[in-house]
Structure formats: structure tokens, C-alpha cells
PDB file of N, CA and C in Angstrom:
ATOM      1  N   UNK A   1     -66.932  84.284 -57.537  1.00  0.00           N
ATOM      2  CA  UNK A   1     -66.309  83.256 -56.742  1.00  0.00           C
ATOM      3  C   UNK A   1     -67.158  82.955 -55.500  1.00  0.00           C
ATOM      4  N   UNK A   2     -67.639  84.165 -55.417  1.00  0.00           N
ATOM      5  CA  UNK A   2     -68.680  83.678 -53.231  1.00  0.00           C
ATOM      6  C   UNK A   2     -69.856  82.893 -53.627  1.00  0.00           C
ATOM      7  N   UNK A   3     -70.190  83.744 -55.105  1.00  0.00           N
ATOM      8  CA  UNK A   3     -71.631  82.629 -55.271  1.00  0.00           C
ATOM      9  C   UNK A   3     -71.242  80.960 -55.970  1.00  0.00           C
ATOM     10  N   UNK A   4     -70.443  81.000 -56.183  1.00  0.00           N
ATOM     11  CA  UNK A   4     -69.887  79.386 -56.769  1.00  0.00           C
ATOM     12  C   UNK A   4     -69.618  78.881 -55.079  1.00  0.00           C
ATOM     13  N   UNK A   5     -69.062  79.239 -54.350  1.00  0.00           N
ATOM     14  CA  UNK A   5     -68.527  78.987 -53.569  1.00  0.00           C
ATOM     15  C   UNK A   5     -70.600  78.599 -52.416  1.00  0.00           C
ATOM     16  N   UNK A   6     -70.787  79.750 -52.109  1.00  0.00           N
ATOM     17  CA  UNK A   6     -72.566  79.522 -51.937  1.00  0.00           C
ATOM     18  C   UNK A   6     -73.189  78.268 -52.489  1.00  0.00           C
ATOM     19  N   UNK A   7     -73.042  78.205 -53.826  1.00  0.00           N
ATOM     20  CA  UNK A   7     -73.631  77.422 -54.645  1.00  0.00           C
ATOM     21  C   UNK A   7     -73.302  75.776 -54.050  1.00  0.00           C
ATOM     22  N   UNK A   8     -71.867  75.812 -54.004  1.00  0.00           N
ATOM     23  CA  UNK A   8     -71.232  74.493 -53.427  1.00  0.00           C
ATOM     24  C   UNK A   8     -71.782  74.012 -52.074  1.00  0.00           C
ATOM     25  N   UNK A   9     -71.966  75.209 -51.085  1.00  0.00           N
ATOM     26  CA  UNK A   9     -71.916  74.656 -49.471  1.00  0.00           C
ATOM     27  C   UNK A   9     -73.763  74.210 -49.942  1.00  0.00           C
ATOM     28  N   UNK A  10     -74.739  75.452 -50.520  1.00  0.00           N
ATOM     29  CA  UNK A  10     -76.019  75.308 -50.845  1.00  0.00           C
ATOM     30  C   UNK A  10     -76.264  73.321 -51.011  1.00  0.00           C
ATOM     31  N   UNK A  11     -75.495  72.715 -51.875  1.00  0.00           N
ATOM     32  CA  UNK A  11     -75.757  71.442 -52.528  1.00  0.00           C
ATOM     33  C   UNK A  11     -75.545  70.712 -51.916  1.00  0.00           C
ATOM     34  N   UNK A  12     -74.357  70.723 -50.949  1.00  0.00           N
ATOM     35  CA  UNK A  12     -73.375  70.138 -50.414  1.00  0.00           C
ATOM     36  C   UNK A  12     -73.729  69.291 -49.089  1.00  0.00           C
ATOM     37  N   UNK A  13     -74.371  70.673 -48.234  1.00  0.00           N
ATOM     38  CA  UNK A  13     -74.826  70.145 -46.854  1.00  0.00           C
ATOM     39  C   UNK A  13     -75.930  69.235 -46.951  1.00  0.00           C
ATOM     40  N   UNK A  14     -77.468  69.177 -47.333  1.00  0.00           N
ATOM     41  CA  UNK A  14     -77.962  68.830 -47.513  1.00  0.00           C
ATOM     42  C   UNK A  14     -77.741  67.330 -47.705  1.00  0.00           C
ATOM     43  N   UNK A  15     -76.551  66.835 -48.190  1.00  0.00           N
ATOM     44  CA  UNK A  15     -76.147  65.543 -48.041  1.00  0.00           C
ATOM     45  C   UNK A  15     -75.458  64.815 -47.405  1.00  0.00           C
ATOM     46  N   UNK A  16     -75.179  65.624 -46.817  1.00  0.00           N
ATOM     47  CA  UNK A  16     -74.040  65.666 -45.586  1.00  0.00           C
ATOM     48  C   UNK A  16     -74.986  65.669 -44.240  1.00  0.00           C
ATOM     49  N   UNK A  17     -75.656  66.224 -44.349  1.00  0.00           N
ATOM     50  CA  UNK A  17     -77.053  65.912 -43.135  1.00  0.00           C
ATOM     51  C   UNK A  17     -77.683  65.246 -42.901  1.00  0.00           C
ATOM     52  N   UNK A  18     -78.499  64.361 -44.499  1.00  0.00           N
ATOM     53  CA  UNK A  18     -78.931  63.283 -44.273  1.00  0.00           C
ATOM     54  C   UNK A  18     -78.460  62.151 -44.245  1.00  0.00           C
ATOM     55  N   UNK A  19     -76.587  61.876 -44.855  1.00  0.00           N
ATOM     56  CA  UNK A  19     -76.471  60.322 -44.694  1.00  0.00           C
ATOM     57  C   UNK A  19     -75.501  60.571 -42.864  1.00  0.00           C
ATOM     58  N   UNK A  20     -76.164  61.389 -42.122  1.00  0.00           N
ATOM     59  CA  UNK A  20     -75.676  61.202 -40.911  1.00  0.00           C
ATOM     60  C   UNK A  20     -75.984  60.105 -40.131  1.00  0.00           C
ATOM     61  N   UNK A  21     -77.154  59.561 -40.427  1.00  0.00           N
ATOM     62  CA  UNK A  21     -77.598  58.529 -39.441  1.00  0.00           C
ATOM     63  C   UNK A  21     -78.386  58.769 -38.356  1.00  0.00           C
ATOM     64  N   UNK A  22     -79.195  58.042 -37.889  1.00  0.00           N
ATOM     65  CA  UNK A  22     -79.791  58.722 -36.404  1.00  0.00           C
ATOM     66  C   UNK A  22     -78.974  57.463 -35.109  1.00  0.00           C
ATOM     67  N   UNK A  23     -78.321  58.480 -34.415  1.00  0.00           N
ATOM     68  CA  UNK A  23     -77.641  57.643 -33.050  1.00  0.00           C
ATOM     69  C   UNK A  23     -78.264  56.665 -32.370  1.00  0.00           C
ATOM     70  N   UNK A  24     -79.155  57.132 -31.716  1.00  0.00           N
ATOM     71  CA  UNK A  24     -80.691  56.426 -30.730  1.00  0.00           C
ATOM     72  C   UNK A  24     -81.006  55.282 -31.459  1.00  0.00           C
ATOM     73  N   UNK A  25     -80.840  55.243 -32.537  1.00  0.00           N
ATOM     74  CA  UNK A  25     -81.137  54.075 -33.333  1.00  0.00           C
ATOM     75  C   UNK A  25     -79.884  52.814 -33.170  1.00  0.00           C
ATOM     76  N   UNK A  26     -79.021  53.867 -33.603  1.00  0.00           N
ATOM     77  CA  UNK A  26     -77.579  53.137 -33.161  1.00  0.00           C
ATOM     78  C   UNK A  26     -77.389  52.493 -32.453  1.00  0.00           C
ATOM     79  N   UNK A  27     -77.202  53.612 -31.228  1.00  0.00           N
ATOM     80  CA  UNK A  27     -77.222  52.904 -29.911  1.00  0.00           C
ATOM     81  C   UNK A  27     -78.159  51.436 -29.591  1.00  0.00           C
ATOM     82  N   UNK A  28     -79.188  51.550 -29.900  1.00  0.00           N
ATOM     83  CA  UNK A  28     -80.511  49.990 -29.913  1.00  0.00           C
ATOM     84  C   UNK A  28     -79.864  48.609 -30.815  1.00  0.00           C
ATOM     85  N   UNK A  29     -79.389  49.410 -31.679  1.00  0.00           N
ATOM     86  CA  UNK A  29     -78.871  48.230 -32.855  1.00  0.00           C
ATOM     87  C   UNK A  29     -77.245  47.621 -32.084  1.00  0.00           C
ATOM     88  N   UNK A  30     -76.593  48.853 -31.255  1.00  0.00           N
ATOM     89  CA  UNK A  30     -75.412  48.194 -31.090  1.00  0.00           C
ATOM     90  C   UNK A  30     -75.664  47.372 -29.790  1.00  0.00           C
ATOM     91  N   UNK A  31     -76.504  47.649 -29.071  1.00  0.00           N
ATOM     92  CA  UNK A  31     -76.818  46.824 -27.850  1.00  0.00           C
ATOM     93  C   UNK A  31     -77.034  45.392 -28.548  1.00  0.00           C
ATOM     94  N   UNK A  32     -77.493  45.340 -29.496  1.00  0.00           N
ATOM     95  CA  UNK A  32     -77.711  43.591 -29.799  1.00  0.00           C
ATOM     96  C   UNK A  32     -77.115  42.852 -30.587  1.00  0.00           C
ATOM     97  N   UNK A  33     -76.315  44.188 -31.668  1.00  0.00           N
ATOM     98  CA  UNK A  33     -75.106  43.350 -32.476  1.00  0.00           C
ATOM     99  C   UNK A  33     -73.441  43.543 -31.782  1.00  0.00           C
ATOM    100  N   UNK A  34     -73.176  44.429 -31.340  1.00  0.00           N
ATOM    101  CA  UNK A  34     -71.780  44.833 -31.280  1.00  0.00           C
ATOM    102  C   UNK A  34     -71.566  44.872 -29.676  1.00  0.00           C
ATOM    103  N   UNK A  35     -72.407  45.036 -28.967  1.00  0.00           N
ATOM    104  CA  UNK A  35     -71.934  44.988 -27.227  1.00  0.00           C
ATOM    105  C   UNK A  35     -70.956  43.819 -26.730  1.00  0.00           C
ATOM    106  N   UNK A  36     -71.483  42.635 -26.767  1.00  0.00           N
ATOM    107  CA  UNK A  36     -70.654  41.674 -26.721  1.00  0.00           C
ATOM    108  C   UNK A  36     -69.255  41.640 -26.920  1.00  0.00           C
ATOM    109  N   UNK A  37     -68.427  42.267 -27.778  1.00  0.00           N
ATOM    110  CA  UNK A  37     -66.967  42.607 -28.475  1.00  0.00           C
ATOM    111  C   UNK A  37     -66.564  43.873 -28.080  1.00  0.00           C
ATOM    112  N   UNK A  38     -67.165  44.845 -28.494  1.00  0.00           N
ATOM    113  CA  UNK A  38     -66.883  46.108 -28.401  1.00  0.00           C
ATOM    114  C   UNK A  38     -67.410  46.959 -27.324  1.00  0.00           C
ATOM    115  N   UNK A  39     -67.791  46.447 -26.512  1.00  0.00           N
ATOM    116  CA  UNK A  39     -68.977  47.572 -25.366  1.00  0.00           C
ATOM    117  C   UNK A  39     -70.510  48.209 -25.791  1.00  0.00           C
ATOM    118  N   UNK A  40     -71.057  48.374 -25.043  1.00  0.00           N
ATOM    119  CA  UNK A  40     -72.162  49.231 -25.339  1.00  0.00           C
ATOM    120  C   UNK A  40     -71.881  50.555 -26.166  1.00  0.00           C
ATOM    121  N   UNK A  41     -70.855  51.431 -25.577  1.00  0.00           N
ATOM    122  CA  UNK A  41     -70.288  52.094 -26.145  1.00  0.00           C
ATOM    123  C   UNK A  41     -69.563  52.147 -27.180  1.00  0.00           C
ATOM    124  N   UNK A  42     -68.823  51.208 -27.510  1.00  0.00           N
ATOM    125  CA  UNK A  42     -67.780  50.748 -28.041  1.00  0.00           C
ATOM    126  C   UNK A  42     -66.534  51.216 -27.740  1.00  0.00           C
ATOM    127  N   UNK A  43     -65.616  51.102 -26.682  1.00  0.00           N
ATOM    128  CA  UNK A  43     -65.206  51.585 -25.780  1.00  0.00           C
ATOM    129  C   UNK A  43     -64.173  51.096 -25.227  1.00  0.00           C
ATOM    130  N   UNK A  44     -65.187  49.180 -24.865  1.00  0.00           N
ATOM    131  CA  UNK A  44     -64.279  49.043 -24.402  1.00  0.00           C
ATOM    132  C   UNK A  44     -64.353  47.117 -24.918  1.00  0.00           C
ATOM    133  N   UNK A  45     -63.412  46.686 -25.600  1.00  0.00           N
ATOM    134  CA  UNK A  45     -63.650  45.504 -26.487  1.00  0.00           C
ATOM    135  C   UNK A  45     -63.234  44.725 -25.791  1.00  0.00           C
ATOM    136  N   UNK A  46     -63.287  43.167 -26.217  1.00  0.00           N
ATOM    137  CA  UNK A  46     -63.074  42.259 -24.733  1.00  0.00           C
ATOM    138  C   UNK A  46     -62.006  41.760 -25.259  1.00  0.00           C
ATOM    139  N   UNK A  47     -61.336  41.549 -25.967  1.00  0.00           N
ATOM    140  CA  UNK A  47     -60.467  41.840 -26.171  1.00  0.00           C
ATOM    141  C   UNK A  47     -58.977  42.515 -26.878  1.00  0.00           C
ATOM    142  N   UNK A  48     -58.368  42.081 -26.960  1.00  0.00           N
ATOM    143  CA  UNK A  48     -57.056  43.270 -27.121  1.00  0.00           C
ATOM    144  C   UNK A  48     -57.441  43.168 -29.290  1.00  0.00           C
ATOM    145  N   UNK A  49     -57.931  42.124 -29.953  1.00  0.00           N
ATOM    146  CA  UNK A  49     -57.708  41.789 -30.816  1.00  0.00           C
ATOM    147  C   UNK A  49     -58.929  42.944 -31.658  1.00  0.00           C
ATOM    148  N   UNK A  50     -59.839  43.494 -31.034  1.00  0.00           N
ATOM    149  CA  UNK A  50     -61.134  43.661 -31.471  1.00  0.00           C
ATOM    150  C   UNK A  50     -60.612  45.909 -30.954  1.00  0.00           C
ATOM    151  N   UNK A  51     -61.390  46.246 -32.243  1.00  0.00           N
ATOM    152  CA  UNK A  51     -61.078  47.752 -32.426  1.00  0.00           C
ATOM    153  C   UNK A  51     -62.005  48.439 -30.955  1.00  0.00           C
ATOM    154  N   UNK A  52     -61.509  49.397 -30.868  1.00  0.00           N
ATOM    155  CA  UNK A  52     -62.223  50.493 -30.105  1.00  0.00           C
ATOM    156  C   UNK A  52     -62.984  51.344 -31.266  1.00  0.00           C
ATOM    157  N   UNK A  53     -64.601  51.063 -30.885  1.00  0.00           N
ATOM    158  CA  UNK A  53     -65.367  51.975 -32.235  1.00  0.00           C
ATOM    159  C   UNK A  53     -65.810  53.614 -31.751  1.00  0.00           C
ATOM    160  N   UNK A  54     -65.888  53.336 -30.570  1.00  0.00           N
ATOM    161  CA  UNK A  54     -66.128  54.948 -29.421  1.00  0.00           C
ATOM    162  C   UNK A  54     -65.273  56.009 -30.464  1.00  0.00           C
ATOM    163  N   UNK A  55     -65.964  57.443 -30.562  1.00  0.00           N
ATOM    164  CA  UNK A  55     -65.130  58.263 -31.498  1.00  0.00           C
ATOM    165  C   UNK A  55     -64.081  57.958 -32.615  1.00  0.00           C
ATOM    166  N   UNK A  56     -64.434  57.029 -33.248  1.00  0.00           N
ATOM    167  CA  UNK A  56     -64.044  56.538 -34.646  1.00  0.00           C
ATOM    168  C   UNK A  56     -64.721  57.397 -35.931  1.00  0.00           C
ATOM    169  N   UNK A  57     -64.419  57.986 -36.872  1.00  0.00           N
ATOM    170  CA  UNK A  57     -65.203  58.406 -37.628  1.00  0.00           C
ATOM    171  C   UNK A  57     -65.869  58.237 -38.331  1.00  0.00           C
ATOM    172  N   UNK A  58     -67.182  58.600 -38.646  1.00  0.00           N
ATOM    173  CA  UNK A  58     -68.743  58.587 -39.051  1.00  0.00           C
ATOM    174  C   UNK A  58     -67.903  57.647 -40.628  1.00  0.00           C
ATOM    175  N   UNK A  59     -67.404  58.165 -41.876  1.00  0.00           N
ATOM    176  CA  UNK A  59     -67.053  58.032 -42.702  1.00  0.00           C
ATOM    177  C   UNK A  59     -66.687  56.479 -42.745  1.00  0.00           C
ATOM    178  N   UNK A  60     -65.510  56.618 -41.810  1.00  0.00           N
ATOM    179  CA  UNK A  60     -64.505  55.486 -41.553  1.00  0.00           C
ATOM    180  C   UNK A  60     -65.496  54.482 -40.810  1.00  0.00           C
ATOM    181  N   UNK A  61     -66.454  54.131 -40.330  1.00  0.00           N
ATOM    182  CA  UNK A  61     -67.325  53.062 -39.488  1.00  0.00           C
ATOM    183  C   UNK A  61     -68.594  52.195 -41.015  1.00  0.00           C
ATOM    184  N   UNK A  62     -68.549  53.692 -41.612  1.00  0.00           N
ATOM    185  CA  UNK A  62     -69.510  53.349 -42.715  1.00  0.00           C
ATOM    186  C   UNK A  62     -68.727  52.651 -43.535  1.00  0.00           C
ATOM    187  N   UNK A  63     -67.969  52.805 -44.075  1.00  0.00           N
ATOM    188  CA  UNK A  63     -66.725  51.975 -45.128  1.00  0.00           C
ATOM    189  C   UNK A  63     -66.568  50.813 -44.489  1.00  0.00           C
ATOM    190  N   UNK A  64     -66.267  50.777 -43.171  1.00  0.00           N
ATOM    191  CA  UNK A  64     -65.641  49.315 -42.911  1.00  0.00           C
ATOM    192  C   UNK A  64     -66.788  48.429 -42.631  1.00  0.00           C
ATOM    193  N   UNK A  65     -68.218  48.514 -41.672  1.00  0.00           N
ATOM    194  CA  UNK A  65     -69.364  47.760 -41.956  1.00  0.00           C
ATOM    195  C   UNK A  65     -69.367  47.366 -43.209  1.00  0.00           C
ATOM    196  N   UNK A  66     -69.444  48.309 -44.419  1.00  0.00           N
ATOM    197  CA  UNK A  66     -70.650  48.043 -45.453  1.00  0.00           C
ATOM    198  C   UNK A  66     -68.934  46.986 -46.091  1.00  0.00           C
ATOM    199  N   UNK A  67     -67.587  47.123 -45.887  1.00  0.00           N
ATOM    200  CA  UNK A  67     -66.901  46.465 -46.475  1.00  0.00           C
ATOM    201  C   UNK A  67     -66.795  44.878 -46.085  1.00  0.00           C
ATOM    202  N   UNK A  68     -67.247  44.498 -44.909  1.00  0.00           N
ATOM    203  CA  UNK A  68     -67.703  43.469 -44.279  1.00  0.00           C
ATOM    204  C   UNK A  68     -68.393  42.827 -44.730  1.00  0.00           C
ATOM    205  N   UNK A  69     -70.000  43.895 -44.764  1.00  0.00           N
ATOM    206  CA  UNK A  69     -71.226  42.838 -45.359  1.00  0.00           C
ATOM    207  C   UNK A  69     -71.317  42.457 -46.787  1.00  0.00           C
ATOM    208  N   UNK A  70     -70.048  43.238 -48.037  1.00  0.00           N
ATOM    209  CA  UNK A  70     -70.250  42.580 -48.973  1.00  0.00           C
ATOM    210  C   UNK A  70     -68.811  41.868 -49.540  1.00  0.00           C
ATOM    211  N   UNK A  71     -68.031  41.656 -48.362  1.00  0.00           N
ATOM    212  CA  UNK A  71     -66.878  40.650 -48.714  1.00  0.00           C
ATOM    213  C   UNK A  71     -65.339  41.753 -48.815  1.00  0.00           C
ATOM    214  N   UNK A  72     -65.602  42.931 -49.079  1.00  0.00           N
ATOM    215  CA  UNK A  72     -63.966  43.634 -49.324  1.00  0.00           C
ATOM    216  C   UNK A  72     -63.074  43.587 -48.384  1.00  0.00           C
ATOM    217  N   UNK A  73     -63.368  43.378 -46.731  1.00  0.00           N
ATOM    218  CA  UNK A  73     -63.228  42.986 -45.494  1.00  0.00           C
ATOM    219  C   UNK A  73     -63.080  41.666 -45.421  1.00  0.00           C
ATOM    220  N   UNK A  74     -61.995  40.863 -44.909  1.00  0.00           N
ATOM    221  CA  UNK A  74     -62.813  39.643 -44.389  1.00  0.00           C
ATOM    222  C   UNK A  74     -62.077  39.382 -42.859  1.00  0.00           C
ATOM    223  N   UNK A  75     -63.149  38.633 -42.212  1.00  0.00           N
ATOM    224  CA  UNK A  75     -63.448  38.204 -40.976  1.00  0.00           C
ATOM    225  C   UNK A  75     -64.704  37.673 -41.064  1.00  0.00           C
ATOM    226  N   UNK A  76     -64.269  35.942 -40.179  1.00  0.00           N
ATOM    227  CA  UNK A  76     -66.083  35.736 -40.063  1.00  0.00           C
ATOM    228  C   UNK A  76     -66.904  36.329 -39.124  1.00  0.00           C
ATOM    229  N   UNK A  77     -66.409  37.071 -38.173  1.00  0.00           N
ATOM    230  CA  UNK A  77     -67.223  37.175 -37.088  1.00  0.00           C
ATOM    231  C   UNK A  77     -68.069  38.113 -37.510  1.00  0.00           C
ATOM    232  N   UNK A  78     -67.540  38.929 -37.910  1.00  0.00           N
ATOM    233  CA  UNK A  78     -67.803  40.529 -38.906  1.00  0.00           C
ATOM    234  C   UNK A  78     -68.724  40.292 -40.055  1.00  0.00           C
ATOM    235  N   UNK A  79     -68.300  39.490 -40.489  1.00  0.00           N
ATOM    236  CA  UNK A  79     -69.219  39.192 -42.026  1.00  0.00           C
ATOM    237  C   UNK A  79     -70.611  38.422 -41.605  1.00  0.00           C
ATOM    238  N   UNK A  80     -70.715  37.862 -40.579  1.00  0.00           N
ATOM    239  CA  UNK A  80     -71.817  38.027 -39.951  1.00  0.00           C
ATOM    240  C   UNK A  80     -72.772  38.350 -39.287  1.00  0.00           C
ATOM    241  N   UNK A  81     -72.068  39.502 -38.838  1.00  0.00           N
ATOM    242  CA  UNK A  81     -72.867  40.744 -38.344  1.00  0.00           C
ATOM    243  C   UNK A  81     -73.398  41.791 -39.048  1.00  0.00           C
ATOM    244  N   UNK A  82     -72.067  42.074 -39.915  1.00  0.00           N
ATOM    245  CA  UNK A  82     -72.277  43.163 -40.963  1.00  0.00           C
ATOM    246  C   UNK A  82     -73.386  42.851 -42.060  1.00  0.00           C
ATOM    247  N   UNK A  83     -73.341  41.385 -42.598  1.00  0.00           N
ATOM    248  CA  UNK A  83     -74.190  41.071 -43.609  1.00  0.00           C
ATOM    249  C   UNK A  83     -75.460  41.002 -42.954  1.00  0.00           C
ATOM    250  N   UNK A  84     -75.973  41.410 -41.630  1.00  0.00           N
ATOM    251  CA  UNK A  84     -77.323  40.896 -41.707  1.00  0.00           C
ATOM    252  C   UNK A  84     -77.887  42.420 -41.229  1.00  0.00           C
ATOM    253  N   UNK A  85     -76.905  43.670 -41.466  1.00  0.00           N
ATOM    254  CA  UNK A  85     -77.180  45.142 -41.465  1.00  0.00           C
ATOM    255  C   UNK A  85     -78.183  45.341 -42.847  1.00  0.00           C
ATOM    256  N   UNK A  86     -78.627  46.168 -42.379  1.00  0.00           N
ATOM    257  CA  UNK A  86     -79.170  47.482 -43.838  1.00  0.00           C
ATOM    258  C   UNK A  86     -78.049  48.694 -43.519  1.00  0.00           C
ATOM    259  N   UNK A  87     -78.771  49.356 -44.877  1.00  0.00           N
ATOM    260  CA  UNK A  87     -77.512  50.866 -45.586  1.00  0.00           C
ATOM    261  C   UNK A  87     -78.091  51.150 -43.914  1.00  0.00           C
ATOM    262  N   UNK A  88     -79.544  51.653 -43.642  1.00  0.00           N
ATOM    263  CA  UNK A  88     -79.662  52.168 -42.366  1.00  0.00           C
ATOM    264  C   UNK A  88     -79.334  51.936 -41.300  1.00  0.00           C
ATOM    265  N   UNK A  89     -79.179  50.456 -41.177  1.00  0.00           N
ATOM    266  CA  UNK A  89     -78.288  49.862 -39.850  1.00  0.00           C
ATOM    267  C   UNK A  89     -76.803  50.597 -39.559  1.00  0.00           C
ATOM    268  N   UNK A  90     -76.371  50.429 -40.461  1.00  0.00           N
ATOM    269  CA  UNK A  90     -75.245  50.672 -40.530  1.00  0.00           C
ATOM    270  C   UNK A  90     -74.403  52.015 -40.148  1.00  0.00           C
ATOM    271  N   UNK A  91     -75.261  52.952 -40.808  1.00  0.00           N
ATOM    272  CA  UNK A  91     -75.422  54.754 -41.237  1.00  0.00           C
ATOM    273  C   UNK A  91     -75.603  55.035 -39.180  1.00  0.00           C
ATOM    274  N   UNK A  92     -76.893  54.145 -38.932  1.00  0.00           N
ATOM    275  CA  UNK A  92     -77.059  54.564 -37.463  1.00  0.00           C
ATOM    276  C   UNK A  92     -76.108  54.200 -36.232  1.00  0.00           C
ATOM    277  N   UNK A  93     -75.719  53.499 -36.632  1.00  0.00           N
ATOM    278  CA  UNK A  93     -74.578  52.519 -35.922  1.00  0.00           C
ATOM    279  C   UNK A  93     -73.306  53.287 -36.327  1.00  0.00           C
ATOM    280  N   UNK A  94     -72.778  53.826 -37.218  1.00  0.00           N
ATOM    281  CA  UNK A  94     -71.953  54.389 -37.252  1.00  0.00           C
ATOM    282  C   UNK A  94     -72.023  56.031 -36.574  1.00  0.00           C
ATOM    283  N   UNK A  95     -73.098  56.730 -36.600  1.00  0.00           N
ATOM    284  CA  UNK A  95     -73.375  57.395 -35.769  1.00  0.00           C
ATOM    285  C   UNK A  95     -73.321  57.724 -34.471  1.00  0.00           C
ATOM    286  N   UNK A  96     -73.592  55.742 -34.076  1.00  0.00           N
ATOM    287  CA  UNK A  96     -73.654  56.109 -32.958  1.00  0.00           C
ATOM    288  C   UNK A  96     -72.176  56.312 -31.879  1.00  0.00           C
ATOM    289  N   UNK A  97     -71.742  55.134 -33.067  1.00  0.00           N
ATOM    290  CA  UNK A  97     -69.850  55.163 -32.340  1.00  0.00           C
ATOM    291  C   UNK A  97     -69.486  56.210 -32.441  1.00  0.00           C
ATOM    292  N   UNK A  98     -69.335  57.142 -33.266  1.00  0.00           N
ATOM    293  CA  UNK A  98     -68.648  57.977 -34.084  1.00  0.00           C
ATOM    294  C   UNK A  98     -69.252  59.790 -32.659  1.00  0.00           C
ATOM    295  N   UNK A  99     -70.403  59.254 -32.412  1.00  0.00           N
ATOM    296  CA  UNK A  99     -70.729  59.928 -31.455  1.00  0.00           C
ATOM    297  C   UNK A  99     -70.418  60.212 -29.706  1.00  0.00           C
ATOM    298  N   UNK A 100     -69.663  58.797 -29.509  1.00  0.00           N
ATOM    299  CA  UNK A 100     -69.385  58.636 -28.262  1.00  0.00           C
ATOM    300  C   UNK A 100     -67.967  59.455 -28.110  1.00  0.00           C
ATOM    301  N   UNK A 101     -67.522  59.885 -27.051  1.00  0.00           N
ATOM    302  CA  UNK A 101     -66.567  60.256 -26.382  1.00  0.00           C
ATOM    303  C   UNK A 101     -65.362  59.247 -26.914  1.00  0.00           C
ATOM    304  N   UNK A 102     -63.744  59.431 -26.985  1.00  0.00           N
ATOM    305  CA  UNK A 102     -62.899  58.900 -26.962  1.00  0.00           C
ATOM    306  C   UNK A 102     -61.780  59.317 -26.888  1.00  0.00           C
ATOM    307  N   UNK A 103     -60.547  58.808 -26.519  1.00  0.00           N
ATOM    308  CA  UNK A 103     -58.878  58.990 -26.797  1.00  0.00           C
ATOM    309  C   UNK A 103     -58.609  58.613 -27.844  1.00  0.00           C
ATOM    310  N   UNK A 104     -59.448  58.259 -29.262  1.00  0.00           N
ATOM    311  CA  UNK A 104     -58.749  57.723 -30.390  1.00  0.00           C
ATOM    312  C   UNK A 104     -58.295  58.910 -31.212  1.00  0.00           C
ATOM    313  N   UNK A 105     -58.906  60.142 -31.070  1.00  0.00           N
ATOM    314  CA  UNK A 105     -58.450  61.527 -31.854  1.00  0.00           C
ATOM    315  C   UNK A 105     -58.974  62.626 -30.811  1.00  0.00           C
ATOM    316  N   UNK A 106     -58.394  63.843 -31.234  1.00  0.00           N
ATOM    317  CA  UNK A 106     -58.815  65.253 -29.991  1.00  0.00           C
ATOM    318  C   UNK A 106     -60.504  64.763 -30.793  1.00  0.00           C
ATOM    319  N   UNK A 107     -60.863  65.215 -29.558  1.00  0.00           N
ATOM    320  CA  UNK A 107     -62.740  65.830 -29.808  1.00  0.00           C
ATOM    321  C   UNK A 107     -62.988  66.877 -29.943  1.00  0.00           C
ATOM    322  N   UNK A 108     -63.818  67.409 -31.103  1.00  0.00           N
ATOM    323  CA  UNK A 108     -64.275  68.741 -31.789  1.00  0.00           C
ATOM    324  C   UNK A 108     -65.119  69.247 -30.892  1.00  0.00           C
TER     325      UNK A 108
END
């Protein structure tokens, strides 16, 4: 059972590490797509209608971009932002929210 169990975390992380995204990247990409609405941070949105992305989760940021840029989402504002991402835009950008400080859940 420990080595099945070994075997699992062995395979497991490794993918879990790399579709993390790099933040710094994030952060650059959200300064020119998402500041405007959502903050630099994403933090703080201009208005009441538009999400807080600050400590949102990595998972949950990736699903809803990539559901944007190929229609499962709709909004135009979104579908034009999102569609002019890559997988990497996206991955980093979700990073980077997902990285910031927030009141949307306790912080680990």
C-alpha cells in the first residue's frame, strides 16, 4: 500500500508543478490585460459587477479564462481578452491572482 501510495505522489507532483504557471509573468500580462477592471492585483474591480481575482484559485482562474477564450463562458468583454491569451498566458495569470493575498478564502 506505501509503495502504490509513493508511486502515486512520485507521478503526481511533477504535474502539479509544472502546470503552475510562473507569477512574474502574470503579474506583466495582468498589468495590460486585466488592471483596468480588476486591479493590478486583482483586488480591487471598478466595479461592483466585475469578480475579485486576488486569492481565487489557481484551478478555478484556469477553467474560467480558457472557458472564455473558447466560448463555454460568455461575456464580450471577457471573450476578448481571454481569446487573445495562450495556454501560457493564462496558466501565468492565473498564478498570479491565485497568488495574491485575499478575504475570498482563509490563506494557507
Amino acid at each position: 500500500m506505501r509503495r502504490l501510495l509513493a508511486l502515486s505522489l512520485a507521478v503526481a507532483i511533477p504535474f502539479a508543478a509544472g502546470a503552475a504557471g510562473n507569477p512574474e509573468s502574470g503579474k506583466a500580462k495582468a498589468a495590460q490585460v486585466c488592471a483596468a477592471c480588476h486591479g493590478p492585483e486583482g483586488d480591487k474591480p471598478s466595479a461592483p459587477d466585475q469578480p475579485i481575482l486576488a486569492g481565487q484559485h489557481y484551478d478555478y482562474l484556469v477553467r474560467a479564462l480558457t472557458d472564455y477564450k473558447i466560448g463555454r463562458r460568455t461575456n464580450p468583454i471577457m471573450k476578448g481578452f481571454a481569446g487573445q491569451l495562450s495556454k501560457q498566458d493564462i496558466e501565468d495569470l492565473a498564478a498570479w491572482f491565485s497568488s495574491q493575498k485575499s478575504n475570498l478564502h482563509d490563506q494557507r
